[in-house]
Protein backbone atom coordinates (compact mmCIF):
# COMPACT_ATOMS: atom_id res chain seq x y z
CA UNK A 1 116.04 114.05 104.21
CA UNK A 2 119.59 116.16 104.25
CA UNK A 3 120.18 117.71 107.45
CA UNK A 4 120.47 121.57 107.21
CA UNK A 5 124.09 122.46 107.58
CA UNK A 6 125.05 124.89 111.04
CA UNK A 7 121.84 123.01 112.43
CA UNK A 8 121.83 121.77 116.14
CA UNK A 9 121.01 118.24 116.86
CA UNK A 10 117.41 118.91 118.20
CA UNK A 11 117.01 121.09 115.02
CA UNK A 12 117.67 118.42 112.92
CA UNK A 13 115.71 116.11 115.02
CA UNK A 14 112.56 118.16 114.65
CA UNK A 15 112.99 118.75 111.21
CA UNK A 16 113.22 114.82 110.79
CA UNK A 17 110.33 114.07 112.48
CA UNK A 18 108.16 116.81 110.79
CA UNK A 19 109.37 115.38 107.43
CA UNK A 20 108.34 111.94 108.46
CA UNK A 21 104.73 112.86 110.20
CA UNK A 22 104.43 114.68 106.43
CA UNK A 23 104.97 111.21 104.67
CA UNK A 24 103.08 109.60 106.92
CA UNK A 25 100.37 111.92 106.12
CA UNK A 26 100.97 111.61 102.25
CA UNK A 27 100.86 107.27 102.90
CA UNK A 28 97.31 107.82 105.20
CA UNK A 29 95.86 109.68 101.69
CA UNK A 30 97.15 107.27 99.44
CA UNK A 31 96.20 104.17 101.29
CA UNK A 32 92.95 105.59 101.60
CA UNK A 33 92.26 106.94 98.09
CA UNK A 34 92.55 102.92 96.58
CA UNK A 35 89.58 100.85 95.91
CA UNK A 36 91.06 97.90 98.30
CA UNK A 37 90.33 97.80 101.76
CA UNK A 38 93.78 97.46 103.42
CA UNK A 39 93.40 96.22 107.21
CA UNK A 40 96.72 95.47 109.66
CA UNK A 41 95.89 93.37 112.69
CA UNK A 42 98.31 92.08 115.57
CA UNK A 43 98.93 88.30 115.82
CA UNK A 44 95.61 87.73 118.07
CA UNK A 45 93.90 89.20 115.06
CA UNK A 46 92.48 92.69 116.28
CA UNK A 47 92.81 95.49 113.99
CA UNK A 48 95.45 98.17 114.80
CA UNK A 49 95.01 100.37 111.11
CA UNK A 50 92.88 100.20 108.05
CA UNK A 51 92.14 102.87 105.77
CA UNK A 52 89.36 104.56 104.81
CA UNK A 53 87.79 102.18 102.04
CA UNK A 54 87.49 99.72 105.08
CA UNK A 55 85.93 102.34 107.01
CA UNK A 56 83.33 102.51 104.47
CA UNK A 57 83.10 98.77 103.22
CA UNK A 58 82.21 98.29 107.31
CA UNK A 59 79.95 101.43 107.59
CA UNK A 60 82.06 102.12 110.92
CA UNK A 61 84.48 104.99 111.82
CA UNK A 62 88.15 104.17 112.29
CA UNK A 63 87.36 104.69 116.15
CA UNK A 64 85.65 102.02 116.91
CA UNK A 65 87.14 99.75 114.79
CA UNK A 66 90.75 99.94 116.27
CA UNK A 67 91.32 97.22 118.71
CA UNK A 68 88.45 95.06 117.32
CA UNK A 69 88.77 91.51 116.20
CA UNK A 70 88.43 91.49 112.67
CA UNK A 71 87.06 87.73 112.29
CA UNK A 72 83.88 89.37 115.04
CA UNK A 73 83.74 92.96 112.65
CA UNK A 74 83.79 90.66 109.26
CA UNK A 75 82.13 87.57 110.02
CA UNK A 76 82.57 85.42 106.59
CA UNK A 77 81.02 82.98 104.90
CA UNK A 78 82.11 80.19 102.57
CA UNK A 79 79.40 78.12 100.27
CA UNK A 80 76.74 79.39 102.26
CA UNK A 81 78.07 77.73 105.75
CA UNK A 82 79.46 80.64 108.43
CA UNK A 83 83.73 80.22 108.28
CA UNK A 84 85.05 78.80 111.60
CA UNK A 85 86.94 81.68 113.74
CA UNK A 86 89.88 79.55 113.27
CA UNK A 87 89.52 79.24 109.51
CA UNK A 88 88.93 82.65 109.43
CA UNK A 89 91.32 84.52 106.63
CA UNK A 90 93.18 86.65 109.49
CA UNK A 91 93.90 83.32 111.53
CA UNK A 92 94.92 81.07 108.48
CA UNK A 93 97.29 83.92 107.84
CA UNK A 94 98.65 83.45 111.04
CA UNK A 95 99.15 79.44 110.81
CA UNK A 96 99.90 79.13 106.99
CA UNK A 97 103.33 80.13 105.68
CA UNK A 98 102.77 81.53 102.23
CA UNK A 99 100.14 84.41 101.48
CA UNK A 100 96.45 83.48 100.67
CA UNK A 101 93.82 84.90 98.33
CA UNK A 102 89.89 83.41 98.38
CA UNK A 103 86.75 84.43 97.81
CA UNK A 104 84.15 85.02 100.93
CA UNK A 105 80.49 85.73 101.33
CA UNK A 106 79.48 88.36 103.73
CA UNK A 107 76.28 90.11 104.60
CA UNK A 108 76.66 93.56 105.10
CA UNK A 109 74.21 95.92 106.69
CA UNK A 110 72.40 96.49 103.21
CA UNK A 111 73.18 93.45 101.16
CA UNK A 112 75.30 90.37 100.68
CA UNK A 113 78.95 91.16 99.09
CA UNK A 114 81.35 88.93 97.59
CA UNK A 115 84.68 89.80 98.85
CA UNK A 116 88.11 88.29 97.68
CA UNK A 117 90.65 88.86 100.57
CA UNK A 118 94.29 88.18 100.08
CA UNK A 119 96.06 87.96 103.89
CA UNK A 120 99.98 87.94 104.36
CA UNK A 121 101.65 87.28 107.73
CA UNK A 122 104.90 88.93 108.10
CA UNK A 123 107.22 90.16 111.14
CA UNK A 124 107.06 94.14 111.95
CA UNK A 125 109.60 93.32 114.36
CA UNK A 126 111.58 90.35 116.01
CA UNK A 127 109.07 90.28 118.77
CA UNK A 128 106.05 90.76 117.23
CA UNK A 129 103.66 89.03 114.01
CA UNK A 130 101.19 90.34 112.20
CA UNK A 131 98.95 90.21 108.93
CA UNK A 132 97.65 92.36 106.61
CA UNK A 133 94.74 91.87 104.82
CA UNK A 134 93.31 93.31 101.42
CA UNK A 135 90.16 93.02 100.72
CA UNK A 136 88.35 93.79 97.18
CA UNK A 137 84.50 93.81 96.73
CA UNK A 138 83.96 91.60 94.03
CA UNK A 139 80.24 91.38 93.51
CA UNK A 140 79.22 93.24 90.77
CA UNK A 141 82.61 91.45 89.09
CA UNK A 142 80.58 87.94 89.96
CA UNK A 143 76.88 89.64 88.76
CA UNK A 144 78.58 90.65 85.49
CA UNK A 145 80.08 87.25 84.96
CA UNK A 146 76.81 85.23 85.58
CA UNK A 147 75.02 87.61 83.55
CA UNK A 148 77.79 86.84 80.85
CA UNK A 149 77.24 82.82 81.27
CA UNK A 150 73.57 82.93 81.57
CA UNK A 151 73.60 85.29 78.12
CA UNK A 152 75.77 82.62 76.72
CA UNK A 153 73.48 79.79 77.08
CA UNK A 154 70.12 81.13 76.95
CA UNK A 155 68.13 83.01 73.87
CA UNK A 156 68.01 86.50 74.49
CA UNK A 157 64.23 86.77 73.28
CA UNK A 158 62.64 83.74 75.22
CA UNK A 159 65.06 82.84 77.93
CA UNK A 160 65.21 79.45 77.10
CA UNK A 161 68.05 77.36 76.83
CA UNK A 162 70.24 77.57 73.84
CA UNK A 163 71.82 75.12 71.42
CA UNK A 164 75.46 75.89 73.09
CA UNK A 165 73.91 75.01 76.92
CA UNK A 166 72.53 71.86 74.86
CA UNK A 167 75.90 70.74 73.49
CA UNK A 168 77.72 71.96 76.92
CA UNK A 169 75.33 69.64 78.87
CA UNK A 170 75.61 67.00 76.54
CA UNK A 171 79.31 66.91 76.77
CA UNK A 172 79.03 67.17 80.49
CA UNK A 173 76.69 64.03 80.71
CA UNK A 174 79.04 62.39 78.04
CA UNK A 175 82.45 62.61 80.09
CA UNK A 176 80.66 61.58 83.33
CA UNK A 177 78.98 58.18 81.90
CA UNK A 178 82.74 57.59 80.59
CA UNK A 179 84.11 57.62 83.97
């Protein structure tokens, strides 16, 4: 970003600013062309920017979504039980130092996801906080896995229990009678 030389001031100026509303353009298709949902909220928790995958993940246009608390647009669920507004990933963010990563529950308007969100809080200026969120569907990753385990232990042709669930069980039963 080199200034062009014999250039006035307001030149310059406008050449700066079209340079930076052309990265800012380049970030916008970037951002949006990953698999993560990105989301930025202010420190009460409402969403100021998200890309497009989030767009999509909450079948909502970017319009309506700006300004909106994210723990009432994403409403979570741990082991079943609805996640407390206050233990909600945005608002642990916003309390706990260090970033977090976990795995939620959430029904969407066709079916129930599994989505692993990793939130950061971090100062975009001396006055103000905020967190970012990134959020991954995960639930063909979990499908695939317990399609894995149940493959493991069962016999393919009757569906029955195999001799490696029988030892695991065993083992199990084994270490908890020691205790």
């Amino acid at each position: 970003m080199s200034a062009r030389k014999g250039a006035s001031p307001a030149e310059t100026s406008d050449e700066l600013v079209d340079q930076l509303r052309a990265t800012l353009g380049r970030m916008e298709l970037a951002l949006g062309a990953i698999g993560e949902s990105i989301v930025w909220t202010d420190a009460a928790g409402r969403i100021q920017w998200c890309n497009g995958t989030f767009e999509r993940l909450v079948d909502r246009p970017r319009i309506l979504i700006l300004g909106t608390a994210l723990a009432e647009l994403l409403p979570l669920e741990s082991g079943g039980q609805p996640v407390a507004r206050a233990a909600h990933p945005v608002n642990l963010a916003l309390v706990e130092g260090p970033p977090l990563t976990r795995p939620y529950e959430w029904q969407a308007s066709d079916r129930r996801r599994i989505l692993e969100i990793s939130a950061s809080r971090f100062q975009a200026d001396a006055k103000s906080t905020s967190v970012v969120l990134a959020i991954r569907d995960i639930t063909e990753h979990r499908a695939l896995e317990e399609e894995l385990e149940h493959r493991a232990f069962h016999d393919s042709l009757t569906g029955l229990a195999n001799r490696a669930l029988f030892v695991d069980r065993l083992a199990h039963s084994l270490s908890r009678r020691e205790r």
